[in-house]
C-alpha atoms as a PDB file:
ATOM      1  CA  UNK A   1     105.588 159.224  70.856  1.00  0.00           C
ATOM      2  CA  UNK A   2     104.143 156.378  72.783  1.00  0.00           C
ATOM      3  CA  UNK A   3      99.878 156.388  72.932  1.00  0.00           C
ATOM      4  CA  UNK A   4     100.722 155.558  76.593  1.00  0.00           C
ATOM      5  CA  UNK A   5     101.892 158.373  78.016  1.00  0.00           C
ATOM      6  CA  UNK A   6     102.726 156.998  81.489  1.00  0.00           C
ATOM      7  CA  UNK A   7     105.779 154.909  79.478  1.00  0.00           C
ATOM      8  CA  UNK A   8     106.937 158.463  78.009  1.00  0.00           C
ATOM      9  CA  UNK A   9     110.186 160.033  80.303  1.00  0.00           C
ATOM     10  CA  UNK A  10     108.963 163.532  82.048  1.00  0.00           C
ATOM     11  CA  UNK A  11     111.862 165.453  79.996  1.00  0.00           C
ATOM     12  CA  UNK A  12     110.438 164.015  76.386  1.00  0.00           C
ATOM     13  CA  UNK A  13     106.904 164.814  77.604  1.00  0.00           C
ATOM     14  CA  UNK A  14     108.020 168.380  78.660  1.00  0.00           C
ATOM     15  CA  UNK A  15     110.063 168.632  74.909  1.00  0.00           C
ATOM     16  CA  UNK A  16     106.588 167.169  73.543  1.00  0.00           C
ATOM     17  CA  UNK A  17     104.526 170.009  74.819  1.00  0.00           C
ATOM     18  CA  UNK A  18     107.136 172.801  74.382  1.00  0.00           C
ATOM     19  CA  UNK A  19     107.098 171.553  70.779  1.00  0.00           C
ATOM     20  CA  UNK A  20     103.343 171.165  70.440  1.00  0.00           C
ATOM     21  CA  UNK A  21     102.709 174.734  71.578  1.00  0.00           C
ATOM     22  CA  UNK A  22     104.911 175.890  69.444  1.00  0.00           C
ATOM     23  CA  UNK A  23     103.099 174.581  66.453  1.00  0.00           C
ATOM     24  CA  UNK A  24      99.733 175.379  68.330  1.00  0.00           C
ATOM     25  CA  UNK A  25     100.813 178.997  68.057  1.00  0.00           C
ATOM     26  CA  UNK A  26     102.671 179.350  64.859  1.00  0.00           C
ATOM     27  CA  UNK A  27      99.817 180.538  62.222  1.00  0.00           C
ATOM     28  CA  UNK A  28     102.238 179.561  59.198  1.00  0.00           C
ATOM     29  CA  UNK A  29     102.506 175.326  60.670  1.00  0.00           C
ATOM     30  CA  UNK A  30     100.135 174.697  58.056  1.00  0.00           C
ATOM     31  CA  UNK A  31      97.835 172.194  60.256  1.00  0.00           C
ATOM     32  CA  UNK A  32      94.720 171.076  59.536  1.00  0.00           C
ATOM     33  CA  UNK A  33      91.989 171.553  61.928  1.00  0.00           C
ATOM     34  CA  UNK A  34      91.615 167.900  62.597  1.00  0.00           C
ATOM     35  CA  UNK A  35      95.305 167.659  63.237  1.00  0.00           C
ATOM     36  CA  UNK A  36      95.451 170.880  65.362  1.00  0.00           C
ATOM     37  CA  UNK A  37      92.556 168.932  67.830  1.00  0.00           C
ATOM     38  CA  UNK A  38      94.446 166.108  67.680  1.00  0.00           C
ATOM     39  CA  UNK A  39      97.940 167.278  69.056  1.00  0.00           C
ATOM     40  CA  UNK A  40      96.327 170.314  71.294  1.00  0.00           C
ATOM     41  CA  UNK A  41      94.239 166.843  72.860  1.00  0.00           C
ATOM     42  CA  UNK A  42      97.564 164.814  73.353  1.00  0.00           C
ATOM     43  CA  UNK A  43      99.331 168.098  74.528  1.00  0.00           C
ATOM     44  CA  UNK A  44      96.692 168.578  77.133  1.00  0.00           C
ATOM     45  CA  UNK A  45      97.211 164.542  77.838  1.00  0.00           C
ATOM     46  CA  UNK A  46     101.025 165.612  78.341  1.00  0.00           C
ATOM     47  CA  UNK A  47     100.350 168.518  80.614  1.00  0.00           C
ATOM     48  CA  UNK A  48      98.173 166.190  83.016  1.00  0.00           C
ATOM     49  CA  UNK A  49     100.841 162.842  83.195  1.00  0.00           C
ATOM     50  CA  UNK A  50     103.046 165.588  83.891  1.00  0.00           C
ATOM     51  CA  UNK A  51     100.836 167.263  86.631  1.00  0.00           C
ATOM     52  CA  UNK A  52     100.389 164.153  87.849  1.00  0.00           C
ATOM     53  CA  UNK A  53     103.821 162.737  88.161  1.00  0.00           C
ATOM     54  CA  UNK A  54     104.438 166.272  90.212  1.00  0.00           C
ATOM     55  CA  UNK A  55     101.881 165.356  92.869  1.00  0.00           C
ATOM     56  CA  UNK A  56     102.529 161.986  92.921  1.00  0.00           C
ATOM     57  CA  UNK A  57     106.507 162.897  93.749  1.00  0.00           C
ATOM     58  CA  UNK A  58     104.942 165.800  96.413  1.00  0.00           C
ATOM     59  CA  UNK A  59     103.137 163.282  98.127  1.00  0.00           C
ATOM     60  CA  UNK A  60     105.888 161.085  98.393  1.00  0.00           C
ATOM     61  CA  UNK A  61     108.058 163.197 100.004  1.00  0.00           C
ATOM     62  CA  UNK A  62     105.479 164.670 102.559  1.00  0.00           C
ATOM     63  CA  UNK A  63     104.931 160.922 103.537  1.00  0.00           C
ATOM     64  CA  UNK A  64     108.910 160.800 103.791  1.00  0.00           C
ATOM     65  CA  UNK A  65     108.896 163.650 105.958  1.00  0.00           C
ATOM     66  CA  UNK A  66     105.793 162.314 108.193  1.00  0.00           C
ATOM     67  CA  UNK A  67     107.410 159.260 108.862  1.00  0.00           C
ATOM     68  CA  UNK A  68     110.876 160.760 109.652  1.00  0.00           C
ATOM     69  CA  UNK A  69     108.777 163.049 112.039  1.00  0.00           C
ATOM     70  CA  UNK A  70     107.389 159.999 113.812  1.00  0.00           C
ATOM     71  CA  UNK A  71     110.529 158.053 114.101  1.00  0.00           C
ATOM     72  CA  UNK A  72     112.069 161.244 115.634  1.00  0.00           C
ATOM     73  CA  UNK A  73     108.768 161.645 117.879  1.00  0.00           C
ATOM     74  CA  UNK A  74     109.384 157.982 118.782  1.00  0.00           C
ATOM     75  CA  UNK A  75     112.888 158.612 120.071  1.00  0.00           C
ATOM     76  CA  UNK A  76     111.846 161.315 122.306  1.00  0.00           C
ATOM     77  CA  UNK A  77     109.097 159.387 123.620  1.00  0.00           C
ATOM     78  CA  UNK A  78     111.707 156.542 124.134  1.00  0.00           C
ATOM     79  CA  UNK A  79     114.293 158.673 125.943  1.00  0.00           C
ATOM     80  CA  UNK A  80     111.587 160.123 127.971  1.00  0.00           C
ATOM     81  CA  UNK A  81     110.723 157.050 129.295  1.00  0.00           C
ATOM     82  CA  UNK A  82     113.927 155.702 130.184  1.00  0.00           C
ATOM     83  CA  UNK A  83     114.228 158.690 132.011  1.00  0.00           C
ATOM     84  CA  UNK A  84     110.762 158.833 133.532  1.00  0.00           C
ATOM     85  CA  UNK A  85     110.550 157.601 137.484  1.00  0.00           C
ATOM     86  CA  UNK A  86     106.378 157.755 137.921  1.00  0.00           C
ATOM     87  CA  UNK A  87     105.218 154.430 137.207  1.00  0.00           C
ATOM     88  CA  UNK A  88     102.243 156.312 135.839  1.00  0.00           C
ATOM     89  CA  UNK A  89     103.661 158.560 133.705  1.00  0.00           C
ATOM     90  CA  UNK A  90     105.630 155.446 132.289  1.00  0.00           C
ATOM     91  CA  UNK A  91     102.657 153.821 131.243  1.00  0.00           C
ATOM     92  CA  UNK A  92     101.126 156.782 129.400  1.00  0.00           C
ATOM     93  CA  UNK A  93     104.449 156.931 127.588  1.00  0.00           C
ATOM     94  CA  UNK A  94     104.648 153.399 127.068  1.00  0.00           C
ATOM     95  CA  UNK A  95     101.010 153.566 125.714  1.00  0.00           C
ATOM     96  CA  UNK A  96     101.968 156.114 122.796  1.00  0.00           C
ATOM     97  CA  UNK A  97     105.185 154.264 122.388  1.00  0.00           C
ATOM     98  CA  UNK A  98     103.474 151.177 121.769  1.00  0.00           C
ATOM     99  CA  UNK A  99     101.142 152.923 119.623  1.00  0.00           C
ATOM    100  CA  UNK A 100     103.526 154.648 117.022  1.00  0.00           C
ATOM    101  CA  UNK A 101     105.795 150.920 116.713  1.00  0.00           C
ATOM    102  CA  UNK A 102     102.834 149.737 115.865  1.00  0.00           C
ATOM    103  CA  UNK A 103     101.893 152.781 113.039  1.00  0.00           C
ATOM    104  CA  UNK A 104     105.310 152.780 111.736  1.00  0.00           C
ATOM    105  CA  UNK A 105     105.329 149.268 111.165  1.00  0.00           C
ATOM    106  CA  UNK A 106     102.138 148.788 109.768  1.00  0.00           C
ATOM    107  CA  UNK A 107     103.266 151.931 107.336  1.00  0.00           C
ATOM    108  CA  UNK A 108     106.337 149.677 106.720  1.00  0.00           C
ATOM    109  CA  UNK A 109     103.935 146.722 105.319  1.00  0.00           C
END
């Protein structure tokens, strides 16, 4: 296995700790204490890329679903204003038109 884990597939890491437990826990593995430190440290080192991969996915997709909420809230506003008649209520919704183009495309950067 690669020192770096963050070059290591999430299924091989997952194997790697599965398989590093196992020995953890099996009293007849015949590992020396040094070793046992060792590959409990890089098991722990596992557990976090593969904590960390988790959250980084989670927060992708709650961005995904933020920005498909604003591109939905955009359309609304959108069709709202075509429909709108008060030239004052056209310009507020013009305003936070105007305001979430310019957030979506500045997310789009």
């Amino acid at each position: 296995m690669s020192d770096d884990l963050t070059t290591v597939s999430s299924s091989e890491l997952a194997q790697f700790t599965r398989s590093a437990m196992s020995k953890l826990l099996d009293p007849l593995s015949g590992l020396m204490p040094a070793e046992r430190e060792a590959l409990n440290l890089t098991r722990i080192g596992a557990v976090g890329e593969l904590n960390k991969r988790a959250q980084e996915a989670e927060a992708a997709k709650a961005a995904a679903r933020s920005h498909d909420g604003r591109i939905g809230l955009l359309n609304e506003l959108q069709q709202r204003l075509a429909a709108e008649t008060d030239d004052a209520m056209r310009a507020s919704l013009q305003t936070h038109v105007d305001r979430l183009k310019g957030e979506l495309s500045a997310n789009d950067d």
